[in-house]
C-alpha atoms as a PDB file:
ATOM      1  CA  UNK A   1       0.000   0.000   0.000  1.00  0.00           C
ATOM      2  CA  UNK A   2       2.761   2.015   0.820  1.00  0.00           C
ATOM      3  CA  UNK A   3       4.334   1.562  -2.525  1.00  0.00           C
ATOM      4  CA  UNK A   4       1.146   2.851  -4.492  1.00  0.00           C
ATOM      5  CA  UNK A   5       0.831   6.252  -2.205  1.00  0.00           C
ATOM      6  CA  UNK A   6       4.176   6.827  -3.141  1.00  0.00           C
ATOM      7  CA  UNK A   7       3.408   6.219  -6.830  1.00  0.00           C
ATOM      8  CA  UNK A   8       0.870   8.812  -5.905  1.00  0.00           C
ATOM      9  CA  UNK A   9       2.823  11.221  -4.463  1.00  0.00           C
ATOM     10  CA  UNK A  10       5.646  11.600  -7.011  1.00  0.00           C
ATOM     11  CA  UNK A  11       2.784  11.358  -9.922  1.00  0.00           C
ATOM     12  CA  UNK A  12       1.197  14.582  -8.051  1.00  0.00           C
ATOM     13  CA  UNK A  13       4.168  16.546  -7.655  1.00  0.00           C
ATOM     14  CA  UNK A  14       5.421  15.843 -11.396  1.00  0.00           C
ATOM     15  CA  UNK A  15       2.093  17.391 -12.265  1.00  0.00           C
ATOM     16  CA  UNK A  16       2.251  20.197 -10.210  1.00  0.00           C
ATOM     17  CA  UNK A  17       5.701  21.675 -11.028  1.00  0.00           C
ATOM     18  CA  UNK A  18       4.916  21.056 -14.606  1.00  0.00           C
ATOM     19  CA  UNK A  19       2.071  22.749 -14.334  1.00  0.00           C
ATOM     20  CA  UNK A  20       3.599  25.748 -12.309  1.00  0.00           C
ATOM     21  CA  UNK A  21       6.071  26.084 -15.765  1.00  0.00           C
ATOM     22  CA  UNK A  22       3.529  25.542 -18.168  1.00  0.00           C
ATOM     23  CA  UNK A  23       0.585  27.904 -16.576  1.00  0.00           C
ATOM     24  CA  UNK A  24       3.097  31.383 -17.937  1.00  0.00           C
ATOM     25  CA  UNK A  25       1.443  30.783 -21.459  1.00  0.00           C
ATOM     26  CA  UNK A  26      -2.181  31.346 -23.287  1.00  0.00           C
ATOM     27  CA  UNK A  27      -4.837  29.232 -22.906  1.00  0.00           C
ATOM     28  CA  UNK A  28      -6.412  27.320 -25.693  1.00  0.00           C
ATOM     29  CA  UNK A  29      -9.903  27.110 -23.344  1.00  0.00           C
ATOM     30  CA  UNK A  30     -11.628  29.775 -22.734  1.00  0.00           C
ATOM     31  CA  UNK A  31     -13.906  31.426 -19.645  1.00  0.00           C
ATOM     32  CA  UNK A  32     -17.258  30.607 -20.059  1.00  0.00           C
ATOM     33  CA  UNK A  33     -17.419  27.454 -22.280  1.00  0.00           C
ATOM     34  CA  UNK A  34     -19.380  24.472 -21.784  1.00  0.00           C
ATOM     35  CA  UNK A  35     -17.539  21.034 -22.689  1.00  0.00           C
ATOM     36  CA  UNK A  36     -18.923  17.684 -22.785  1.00  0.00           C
ATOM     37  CA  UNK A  37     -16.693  14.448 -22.798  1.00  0.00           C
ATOM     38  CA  UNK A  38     -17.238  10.580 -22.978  1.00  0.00           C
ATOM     39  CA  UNK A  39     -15.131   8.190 -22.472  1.00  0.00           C
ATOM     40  CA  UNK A  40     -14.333   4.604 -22.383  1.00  0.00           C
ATOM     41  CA  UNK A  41     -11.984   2.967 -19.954  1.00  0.00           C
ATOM     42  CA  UNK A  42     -10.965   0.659 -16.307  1.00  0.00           C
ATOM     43  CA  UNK A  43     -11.603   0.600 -13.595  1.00  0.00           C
ATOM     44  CA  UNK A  44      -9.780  -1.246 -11.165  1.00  0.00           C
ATOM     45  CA  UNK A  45      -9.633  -1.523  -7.492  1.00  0.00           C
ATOM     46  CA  UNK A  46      -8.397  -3.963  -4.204  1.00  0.00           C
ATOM     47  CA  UNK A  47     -10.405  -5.663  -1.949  1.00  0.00           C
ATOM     48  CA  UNK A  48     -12.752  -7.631  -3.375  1.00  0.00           C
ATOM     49  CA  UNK A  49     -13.541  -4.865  -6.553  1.00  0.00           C
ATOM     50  CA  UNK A  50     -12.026  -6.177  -9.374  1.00  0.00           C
ATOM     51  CA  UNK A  51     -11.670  -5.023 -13.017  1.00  0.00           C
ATOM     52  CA  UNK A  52     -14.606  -3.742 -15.088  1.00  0.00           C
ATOM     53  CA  UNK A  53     -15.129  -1.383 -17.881  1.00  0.00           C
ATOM     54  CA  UNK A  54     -16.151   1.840 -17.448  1.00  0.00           C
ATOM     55  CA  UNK A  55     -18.242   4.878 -19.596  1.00  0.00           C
ATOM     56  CA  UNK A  56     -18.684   7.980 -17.993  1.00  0.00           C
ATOM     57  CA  UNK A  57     -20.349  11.192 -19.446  1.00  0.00           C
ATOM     58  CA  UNK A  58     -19.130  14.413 -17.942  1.00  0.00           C
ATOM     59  CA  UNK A  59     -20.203  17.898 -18.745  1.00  0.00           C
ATOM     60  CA  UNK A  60     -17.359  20.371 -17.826  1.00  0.00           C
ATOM     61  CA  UNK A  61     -17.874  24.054 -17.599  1.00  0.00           C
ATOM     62  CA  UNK A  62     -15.191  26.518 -17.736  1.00  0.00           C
ATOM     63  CA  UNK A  63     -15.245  29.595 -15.041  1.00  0.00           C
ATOM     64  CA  UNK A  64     -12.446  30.979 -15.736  1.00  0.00           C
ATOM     65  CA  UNK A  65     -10.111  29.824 -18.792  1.00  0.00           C
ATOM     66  CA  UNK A  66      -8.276  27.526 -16.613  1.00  0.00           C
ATOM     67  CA  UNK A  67     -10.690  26.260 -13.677  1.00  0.00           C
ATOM     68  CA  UNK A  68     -13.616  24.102 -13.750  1.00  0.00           C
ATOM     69  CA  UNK A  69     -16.370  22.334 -12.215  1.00  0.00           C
ATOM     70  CA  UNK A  70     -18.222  18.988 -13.864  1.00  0.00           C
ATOM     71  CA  UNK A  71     -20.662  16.379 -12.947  1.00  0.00           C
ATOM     72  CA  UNK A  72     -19.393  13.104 -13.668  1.00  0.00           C
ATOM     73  CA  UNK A  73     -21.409   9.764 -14.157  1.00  0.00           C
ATOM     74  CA  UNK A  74     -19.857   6.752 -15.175  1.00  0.00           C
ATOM     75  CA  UNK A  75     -21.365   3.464 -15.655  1.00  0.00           C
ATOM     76  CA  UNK A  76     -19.639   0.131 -14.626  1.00  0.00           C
ATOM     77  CA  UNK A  77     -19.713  -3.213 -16.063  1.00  0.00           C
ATOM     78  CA  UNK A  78     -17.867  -5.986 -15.223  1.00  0.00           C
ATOM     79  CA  UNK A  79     -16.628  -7.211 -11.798  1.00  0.00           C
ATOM     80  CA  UNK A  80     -18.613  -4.950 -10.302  1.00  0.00           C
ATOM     81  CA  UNK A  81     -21.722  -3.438 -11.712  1.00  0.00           C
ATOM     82  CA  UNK A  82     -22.263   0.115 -10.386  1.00  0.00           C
ATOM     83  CA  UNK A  83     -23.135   3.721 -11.905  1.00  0.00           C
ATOM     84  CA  UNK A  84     -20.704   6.709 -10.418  1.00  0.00           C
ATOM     85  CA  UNK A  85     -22.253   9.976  -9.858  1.00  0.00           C
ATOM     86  CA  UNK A  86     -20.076  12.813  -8.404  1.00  0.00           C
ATOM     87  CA  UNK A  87     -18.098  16.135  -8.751  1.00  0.00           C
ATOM     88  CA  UNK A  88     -15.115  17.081  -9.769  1.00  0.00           C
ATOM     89  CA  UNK A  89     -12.059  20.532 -10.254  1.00  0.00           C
ATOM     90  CA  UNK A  90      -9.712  20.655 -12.602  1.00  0.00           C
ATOM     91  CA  UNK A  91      -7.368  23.533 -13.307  1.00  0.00           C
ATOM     92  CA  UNK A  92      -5.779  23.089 -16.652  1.00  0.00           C
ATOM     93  CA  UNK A  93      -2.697  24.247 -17.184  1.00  0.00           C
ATOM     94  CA  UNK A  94      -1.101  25.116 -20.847  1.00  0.00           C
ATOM     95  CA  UNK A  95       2.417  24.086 -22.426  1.00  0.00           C
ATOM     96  CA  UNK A  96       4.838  26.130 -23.802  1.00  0.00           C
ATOM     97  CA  UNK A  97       4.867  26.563 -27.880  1.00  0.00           C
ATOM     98  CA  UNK A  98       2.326  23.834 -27.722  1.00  0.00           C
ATOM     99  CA  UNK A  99      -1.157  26.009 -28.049  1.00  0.00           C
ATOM    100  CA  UNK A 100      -3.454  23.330 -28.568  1.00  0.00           C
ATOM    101  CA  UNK A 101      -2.407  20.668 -25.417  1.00  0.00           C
ATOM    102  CA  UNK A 102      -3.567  21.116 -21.908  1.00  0.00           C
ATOM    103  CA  UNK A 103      -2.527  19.055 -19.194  1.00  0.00           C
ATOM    104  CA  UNK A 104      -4.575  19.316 -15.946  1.00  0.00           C
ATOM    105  CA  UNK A 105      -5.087  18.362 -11.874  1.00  0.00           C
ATOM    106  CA  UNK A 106      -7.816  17.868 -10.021  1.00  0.00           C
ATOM    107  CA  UNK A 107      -9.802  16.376  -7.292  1.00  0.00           C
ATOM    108  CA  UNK A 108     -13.339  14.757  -7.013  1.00  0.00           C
ATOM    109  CA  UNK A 109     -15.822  13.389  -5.111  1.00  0.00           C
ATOM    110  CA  UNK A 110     -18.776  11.291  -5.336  1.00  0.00           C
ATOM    111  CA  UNK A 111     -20.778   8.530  -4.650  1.00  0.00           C
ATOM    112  CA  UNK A 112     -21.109   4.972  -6.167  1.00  0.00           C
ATOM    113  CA  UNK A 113     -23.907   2.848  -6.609  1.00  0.00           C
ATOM    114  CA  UNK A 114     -23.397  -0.888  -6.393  1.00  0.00           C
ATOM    115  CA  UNK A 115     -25.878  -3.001  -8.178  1.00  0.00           C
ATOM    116  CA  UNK A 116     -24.156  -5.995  -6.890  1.00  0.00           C
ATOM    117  CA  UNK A 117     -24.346  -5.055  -2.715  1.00  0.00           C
ATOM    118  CA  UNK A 118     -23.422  -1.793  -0.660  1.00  0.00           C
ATOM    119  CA  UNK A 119     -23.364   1.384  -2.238  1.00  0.00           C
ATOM    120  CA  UNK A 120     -19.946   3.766  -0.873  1.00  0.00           C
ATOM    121  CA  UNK A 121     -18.813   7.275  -1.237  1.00  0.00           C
ATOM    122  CA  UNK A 122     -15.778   7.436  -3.606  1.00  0.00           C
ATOM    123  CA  UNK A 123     -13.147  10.373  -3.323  1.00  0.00           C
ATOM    124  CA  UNK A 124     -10.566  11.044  -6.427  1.00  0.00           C
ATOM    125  CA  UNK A 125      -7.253  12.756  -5.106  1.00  0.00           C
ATOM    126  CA  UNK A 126      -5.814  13.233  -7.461  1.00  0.00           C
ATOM    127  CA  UNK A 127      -7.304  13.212 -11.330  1.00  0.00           C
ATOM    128  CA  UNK A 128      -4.825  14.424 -14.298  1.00  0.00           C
ATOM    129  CA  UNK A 129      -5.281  14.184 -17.887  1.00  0.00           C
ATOM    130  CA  UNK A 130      -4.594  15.949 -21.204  1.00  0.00           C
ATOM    131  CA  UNK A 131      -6.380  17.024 -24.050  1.00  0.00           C
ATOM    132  CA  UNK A 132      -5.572  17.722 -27.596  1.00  0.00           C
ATOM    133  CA  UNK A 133      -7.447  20.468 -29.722  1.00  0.00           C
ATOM    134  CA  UNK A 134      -8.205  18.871 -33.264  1.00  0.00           C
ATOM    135  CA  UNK A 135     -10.253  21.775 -34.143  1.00  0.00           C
ATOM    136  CA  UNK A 136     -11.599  24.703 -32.085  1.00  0.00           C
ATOM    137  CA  UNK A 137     -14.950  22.482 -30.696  1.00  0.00           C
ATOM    138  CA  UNK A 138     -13.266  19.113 -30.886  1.00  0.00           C
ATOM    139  CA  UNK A 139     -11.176  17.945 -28.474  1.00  0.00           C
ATOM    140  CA  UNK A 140      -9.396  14.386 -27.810  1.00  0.00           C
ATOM    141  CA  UNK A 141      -7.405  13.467 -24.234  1.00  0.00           C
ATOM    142  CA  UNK A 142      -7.245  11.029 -21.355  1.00  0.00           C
ATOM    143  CA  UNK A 143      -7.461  10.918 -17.862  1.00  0.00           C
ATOM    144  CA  UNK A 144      -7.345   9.269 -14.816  1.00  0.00           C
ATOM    145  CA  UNK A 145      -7.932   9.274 -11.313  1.00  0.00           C
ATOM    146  CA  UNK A 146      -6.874   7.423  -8.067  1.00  0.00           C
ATOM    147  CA  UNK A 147     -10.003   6.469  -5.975  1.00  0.00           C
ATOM    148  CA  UNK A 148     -10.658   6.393  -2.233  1.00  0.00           C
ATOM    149  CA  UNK A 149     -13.535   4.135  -1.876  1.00  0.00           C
ATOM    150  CA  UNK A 150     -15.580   3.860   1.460  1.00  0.00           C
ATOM    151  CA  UNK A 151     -18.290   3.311   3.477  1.00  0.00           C
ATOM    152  CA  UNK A 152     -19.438   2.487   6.990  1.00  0.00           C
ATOM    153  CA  UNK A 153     -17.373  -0.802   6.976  1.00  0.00           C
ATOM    154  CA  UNK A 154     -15.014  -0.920   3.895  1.00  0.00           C
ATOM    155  CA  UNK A 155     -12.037   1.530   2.562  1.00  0.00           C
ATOM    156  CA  UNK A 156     -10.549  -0.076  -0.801  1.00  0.00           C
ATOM    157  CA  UNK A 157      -8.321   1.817  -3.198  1.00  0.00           C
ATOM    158  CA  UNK A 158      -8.936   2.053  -6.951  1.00  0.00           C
ATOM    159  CA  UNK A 159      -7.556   3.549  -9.962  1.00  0.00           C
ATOM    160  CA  UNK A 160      -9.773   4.737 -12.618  1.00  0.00           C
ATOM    161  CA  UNK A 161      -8.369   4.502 -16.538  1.00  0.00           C
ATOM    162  CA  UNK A 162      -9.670   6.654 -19.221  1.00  0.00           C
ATOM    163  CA  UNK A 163      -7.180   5.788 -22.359  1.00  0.00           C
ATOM    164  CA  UNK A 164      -9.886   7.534 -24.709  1.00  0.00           C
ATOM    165  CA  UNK A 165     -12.337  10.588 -23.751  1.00  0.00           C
ATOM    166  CA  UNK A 166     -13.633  12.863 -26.451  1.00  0.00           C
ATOM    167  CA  UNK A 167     -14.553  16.534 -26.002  1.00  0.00           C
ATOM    168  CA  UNK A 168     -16.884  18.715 -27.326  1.00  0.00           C
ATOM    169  CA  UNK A 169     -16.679  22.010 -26.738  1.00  0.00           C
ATOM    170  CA  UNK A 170     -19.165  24.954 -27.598  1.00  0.00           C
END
């Protein structure tokens, strides 16, 4: 367990002083724009959770032209059948002489409900990602997040994998 929060840890701070660089240049969002993204993916997780695909639908909006706020719901087949609904921030942060990738950081949290037994809250510390403009409204990236799973009785750990999300922007 140790070994993962580490992973954790070093992933997080590689993020953050990237983004620290890479937040000095123009953004290729913009303040006040709605974005909608699907995706296909993982997820995985310990104790007794094991792997199942996962779609999730997630309209973003934009309050400023590097910080938003979304509503995530992802649907989980598999292992474990369950539908995810919950929140999430992500700042996105720009890279230099690169105008049309964004990488980004955030944080989440949500609730999960199991089709297959108890239902659990489910915090996301931390969720990064990138995104690629192919034209001004269409967008490709990925992203995932390291989950805190829990409820009355259980804490697990899981990692959520999203290899392919497209964006829509307008």
């Amino acid at each position: 367990m140790f070994g993962k929060f580490r992973t954790v840890l070093v992933a997080a701070a590689f993020i953050v002083c990237v983004g620290a660089f890479a937040s000095r240049a123009e953004a290729s969002t913009e303040a006040r724009q709605f974005q909608l993204n699907g995706g296909f993916g993982l997820f995985v997780a310990t104790d007794g959770l094991g792997p199942s695909f996962d779609f999730s639908l997630e309209p973003e909006f934009f309050f400023t032209e590097h910080a938003t706020l979304s509503f995530r719901f992802d649907l989980t087949v598999g292992d474990v059948d369950s539908a995810h609904l919950g929140g999430r921030f992500r700042w996105y942060f720009d890279i230099p002489g690169h105008d049309k990738v964004n990488i980004f950081v955030g944080v989440g949290i949500g609730g999960v409900i199991n089709f297959d037994g108890a239902n659990f809250g489910d915090a996301q510390l931390p969720v990064f990602g990138w995104q690629y403009d192919i034209t001004p409204h269409f967008k490709l990236g990925s992203d995932i997040s390291f989950n805190i799973l829990f409820n009355g009785n259980f804490v697990g750990f899981g990692t959520r994998l999203m290899p392919i999300v497209v964006k829509y922007a307008f």
